[in-house]
C-alpha atoms as a PDB file:
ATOM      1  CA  UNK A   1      -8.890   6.457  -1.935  1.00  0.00           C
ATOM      2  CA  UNK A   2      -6.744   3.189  -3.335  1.00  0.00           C
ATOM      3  CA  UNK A   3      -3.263   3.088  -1.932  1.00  0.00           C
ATOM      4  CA  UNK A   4      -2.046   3.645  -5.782  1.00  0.00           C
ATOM      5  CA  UNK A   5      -3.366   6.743  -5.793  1.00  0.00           C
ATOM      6  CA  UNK A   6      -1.480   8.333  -2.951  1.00  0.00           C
ATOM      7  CA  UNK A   7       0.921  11.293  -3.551  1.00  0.00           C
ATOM      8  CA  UNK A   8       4.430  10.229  -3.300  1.00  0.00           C
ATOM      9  CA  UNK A   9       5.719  11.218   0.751  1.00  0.00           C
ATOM     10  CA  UNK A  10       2.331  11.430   1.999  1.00  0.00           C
ATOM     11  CA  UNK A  11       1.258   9.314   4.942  1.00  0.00           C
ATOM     12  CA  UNK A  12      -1.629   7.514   5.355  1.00  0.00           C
ATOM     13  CA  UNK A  13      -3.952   4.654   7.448  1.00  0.00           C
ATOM     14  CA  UNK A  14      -4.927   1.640   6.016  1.00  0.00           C
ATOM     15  CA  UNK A  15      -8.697   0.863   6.055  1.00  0.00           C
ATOM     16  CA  UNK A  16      -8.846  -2.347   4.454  1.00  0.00           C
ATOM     17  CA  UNK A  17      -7.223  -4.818   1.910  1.00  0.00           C
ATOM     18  CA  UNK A  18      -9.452  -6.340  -0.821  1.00  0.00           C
ATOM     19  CA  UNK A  19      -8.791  -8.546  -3.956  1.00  0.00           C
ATOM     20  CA  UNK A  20      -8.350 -12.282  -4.387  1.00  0.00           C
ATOM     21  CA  UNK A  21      -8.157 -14.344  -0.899  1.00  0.00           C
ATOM     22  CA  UNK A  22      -4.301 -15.264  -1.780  1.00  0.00           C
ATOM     23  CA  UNK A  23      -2.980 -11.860  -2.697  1.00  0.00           C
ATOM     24  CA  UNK A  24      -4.797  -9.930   0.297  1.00  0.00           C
ATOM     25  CA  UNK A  25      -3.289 -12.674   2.635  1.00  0.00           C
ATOM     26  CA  UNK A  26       0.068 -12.372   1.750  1.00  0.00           C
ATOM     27  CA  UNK A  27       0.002  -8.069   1.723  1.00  0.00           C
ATOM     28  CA  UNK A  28      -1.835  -8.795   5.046  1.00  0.00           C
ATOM     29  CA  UNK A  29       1.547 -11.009   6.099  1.00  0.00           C
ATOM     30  CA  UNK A  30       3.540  -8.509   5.084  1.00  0.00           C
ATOM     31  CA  UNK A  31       1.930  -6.276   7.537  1.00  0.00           C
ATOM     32  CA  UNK A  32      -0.348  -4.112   5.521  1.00  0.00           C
ATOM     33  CA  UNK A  33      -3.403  -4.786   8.147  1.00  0.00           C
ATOM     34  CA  UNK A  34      -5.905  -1.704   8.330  1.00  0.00           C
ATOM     35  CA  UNK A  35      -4.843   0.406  11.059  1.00  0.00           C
ATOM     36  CA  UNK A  36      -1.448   0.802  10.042  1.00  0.00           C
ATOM     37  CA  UNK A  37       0.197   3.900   8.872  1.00  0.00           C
ATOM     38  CA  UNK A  38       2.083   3.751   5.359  1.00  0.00           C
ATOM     39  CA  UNK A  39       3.628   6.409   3.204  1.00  0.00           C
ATOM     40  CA  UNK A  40       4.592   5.870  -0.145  1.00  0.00           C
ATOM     41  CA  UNK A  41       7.957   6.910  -1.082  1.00  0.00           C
ATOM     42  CA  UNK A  42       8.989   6.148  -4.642  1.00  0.00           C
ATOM     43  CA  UNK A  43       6.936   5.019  -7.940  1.00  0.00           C
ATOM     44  CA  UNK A  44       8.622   3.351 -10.480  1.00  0.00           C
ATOM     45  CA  UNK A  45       7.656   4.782 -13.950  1.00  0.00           C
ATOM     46  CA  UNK A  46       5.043   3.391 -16.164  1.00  0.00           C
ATOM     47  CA  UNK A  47       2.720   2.160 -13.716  1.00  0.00           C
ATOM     48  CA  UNK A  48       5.463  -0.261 -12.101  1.00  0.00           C
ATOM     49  CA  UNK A  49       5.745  -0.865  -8.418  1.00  0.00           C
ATOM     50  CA  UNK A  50       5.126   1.287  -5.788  1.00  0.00           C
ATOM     51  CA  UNK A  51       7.851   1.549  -2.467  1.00  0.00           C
ATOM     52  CA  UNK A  52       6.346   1.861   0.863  1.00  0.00           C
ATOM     53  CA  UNK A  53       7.575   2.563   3.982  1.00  0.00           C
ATOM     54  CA  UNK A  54       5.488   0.204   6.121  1.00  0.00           C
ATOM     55  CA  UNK A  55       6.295   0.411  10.448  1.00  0.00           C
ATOM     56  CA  UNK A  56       9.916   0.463  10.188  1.00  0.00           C
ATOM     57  CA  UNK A  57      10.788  -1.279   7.065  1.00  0.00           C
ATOM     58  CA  UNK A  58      10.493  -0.728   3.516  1.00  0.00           C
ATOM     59  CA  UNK A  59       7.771  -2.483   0.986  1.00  0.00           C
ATOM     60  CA  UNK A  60       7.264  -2.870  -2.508  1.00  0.00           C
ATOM     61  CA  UNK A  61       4.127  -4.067  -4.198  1.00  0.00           C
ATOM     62  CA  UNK A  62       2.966  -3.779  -7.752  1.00  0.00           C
ATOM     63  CA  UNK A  63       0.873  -0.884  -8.744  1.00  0.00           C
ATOM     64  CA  UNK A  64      -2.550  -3.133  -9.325  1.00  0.00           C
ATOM     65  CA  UNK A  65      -1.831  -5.045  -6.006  1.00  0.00           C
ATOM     66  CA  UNK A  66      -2.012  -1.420  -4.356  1.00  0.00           C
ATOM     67  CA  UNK A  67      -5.257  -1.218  -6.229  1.00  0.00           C
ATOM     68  CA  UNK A  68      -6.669  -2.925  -3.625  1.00  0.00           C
ATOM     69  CA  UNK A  69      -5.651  -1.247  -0.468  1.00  0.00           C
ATOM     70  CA  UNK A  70      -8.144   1.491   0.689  1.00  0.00           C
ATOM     71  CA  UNK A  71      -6.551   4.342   2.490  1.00  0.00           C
ATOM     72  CA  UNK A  72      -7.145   7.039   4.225  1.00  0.00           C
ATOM     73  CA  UNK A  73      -5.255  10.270   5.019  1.00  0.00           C
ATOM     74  CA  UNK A  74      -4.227  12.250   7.996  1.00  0.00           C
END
């Protein structure tokens, strides 16, 4: 499953981040590397960005950039 199409509060492990060499760097900077837990906890309506809670900080990536983030849950 794509990280965009996590329920809101559930937690889940990244597998891997795909899409365009640029974009996947920068999410991968940010620190969503596979392995890592993440839990989405707010959407923003109309397909708008997505708030994650990411380690101990909070995230927020557009919907189609979480697209690309494979997931798994616990």
């Amino acid at each position: 499953m794509t990280l965009d199409k996590l329920p809101t509060d559930k937690t889940a492990r990244i597998l891997k981040v795909e899409g365009h060499d640029s974009v996947m760097l920068r999410l991968m900077e940010m620190g969503l590397v596979p392995g890592t837990p993440v839990r989405v906890r707010k959407r923003a309506p109309f397909g708008g960005p997505l708030e994650l809670k990411v380690r101990d900080y909070l995230l927020s990536i557009r919907a189609r950039e979480a697209q690309g983030i494979v997931v798994e849950t616990e």
